[in-house]
C-alpha atoms as a PDB file:
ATOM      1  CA  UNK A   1     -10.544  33.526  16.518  1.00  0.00           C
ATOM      2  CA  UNK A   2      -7.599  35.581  16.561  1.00  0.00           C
ATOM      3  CA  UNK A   3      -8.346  37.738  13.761  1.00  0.00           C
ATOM      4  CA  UNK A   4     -12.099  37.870  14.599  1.00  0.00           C
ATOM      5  CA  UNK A   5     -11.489  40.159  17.916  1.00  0.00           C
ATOM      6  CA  UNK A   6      -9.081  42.912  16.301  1.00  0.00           C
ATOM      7  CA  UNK A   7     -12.016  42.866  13.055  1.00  0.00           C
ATOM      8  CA  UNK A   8     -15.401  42.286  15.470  1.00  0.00           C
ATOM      9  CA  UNK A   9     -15.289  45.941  16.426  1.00  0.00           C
ATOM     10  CA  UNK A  10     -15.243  47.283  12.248  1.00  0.00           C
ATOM     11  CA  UNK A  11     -18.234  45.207  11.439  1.00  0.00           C
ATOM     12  CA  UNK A  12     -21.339  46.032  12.452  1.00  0.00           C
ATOM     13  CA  UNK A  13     -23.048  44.588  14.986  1.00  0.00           C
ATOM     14  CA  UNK A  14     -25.310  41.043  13.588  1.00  0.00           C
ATOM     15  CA  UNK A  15     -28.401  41.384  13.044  1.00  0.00           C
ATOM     16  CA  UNK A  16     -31.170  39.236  14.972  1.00  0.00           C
ATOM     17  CA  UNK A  17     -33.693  38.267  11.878  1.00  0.00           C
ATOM     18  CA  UNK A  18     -30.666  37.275   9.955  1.00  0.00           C
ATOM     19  CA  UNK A  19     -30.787  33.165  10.164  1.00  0.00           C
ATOM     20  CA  UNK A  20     -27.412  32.867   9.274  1.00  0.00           C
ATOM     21  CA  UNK A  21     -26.183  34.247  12.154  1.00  0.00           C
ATOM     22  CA  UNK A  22     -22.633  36.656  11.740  1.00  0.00           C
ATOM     23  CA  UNK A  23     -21.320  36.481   8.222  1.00  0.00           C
ATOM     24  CA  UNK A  24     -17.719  37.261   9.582  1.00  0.00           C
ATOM     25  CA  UNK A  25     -18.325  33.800  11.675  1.00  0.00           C
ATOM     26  CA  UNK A  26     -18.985  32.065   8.071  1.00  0.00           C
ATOM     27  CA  UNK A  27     -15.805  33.129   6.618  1.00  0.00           C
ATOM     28  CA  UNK A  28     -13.451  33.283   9.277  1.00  0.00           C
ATOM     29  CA  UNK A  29     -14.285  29.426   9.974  1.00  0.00           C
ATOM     30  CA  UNK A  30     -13.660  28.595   6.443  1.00  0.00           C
ATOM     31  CA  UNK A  31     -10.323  29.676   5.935  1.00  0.00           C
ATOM     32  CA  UNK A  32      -8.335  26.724   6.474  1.00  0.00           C
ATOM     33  CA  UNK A  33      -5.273  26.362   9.306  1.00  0.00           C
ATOM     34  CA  UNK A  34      -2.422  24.729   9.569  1.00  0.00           C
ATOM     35  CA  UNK A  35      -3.832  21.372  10.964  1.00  0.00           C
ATOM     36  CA  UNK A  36      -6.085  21.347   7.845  1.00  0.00           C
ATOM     37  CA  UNK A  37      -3.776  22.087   5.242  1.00  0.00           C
ATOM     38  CA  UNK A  38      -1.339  19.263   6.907  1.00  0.00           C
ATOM     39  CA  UNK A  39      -4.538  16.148   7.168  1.00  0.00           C
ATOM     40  CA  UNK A  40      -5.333  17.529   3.300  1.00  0.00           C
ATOM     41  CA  UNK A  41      -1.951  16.668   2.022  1.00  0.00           C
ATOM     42  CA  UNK A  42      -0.669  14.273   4.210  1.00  0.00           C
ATOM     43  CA  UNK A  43      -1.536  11.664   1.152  1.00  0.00           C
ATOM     44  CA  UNK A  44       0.329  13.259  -1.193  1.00  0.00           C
ATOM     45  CA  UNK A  45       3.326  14.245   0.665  1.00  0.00           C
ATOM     46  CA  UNK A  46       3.510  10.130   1.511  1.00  0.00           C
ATOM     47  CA  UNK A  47       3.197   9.739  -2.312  1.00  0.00           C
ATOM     48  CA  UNK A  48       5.961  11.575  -2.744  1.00  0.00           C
ATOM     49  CA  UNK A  49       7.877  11.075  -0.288  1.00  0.00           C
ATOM     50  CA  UNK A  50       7.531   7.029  -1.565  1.00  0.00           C
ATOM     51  CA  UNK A  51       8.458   8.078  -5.214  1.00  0.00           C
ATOM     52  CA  UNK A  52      11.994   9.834  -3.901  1.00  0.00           C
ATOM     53  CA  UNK A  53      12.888   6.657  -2.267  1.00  0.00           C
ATOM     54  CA  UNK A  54      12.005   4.256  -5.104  1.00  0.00           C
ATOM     55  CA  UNK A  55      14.329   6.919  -7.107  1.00  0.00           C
ATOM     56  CA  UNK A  56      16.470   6.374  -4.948  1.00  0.00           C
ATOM     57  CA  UNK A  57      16.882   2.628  -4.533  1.00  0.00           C
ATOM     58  CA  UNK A  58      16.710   2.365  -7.808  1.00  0.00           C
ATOM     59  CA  UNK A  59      19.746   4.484  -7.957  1.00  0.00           C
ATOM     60  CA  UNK A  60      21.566   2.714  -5.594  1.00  0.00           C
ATOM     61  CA  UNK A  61      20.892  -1.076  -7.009  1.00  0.00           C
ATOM     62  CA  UNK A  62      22.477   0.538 -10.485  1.00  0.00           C
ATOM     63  CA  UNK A  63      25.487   1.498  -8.641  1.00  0.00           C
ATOM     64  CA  UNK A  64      25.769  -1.700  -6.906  1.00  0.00           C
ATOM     65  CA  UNK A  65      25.276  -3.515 -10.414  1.00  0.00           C
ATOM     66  CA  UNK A  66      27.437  -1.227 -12.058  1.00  0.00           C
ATOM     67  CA  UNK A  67      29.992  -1.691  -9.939  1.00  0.00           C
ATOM     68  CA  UNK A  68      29.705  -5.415  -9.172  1.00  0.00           C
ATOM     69  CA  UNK A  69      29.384  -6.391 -13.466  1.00  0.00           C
ATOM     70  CA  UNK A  70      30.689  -3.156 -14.515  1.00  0.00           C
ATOM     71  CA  UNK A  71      27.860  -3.629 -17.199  1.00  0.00           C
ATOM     72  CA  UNK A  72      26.616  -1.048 -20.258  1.00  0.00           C
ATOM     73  CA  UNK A  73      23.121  -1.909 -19.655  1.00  0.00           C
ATOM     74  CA  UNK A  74      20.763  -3.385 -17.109  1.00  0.00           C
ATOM     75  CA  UNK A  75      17.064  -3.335 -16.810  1.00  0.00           C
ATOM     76  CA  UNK A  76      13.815  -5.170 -16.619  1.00  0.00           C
ATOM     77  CA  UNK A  77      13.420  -7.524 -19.645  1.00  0.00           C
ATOM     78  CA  UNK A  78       9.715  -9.035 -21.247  1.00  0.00           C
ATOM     79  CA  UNK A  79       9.534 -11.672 -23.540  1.00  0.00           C
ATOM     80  CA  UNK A  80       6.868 -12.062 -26.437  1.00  0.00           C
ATOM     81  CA  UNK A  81       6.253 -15.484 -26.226  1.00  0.00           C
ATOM     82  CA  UNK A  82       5.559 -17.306 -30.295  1.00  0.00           C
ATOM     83  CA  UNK A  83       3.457 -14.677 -32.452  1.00  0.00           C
ATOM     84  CA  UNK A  84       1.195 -13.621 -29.139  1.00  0.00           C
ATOM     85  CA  UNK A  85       0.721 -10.242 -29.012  1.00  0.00           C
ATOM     86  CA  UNK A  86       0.824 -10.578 -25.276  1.00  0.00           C
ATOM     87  CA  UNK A  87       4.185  -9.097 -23.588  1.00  0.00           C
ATOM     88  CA  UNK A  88       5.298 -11.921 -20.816  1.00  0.00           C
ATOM     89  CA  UNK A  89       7.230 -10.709 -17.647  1.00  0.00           C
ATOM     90  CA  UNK A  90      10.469 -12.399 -18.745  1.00  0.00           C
ATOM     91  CA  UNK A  91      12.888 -11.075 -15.789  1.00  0.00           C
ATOM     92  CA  UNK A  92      16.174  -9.097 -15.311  1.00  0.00           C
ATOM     93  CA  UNK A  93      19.453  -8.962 -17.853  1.00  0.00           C
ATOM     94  CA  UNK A  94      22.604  -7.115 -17.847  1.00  0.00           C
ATOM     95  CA  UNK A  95      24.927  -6.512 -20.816  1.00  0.00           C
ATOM     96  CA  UNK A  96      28.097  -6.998 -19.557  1.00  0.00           C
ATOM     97  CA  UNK A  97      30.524  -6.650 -22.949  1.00  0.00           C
ATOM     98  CA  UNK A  98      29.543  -9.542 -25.427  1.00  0.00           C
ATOM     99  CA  UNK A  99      27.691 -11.289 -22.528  1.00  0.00           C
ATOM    100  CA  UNK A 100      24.138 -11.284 -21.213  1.00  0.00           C
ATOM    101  CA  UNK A 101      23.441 -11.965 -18.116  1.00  0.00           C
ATOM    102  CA  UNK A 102      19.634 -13.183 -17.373  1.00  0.00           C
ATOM    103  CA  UNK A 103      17.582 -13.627 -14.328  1.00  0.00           C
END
């Protein structure tokens, strides 16, 4: 609406057997605002605002463990369970020197 007054007075005036009505209406309308740009990415700016935080308790649980077992290695363990070729869920271990620690 803004820009429409300062440009109304270049274009010509509309014309009446025209069904469309005032072409300058058409594409003023659909250039997109701030409100629209905002509701368009408000799922992906919760996406990644969730990611950062993940990264960062992540982050913070290895500095806790680090510090707690002062450990070389921790992280999510599976288990292949006989010859399956299925991978089983099989917990958490940390290698703390010659010891593993497993829950």
């Amino acid at each position: 609406e803004f820009l429409k007054t300062f440009i109304f007075r270049l274009m010509p005036p509309p014309d009446p057997n025209v069904k469309n009505g005032f072409i300058l209406d058409n594409l003023l309308a659909s250039v997109p605002n701030d409100e629209d740009l905002r509701t368009a990415y408000t799922n992906e700016a919760n996406a990644l605002h969730a990611a950062k935080l993940a990264i960062r308790r992540r982050k913070r649980r290895r500095a806790r463990l680090r510090a707690l077992f002062s450990c070389q290695w921790e992280g999510a363990v599976r288990v292949r369970a006989g010859v399956s070729a299925r991978w089983v869920s099989g917990g958490f271990a940390v290698l703390q020197g010659h010891r593993v620690l497993w829950w």
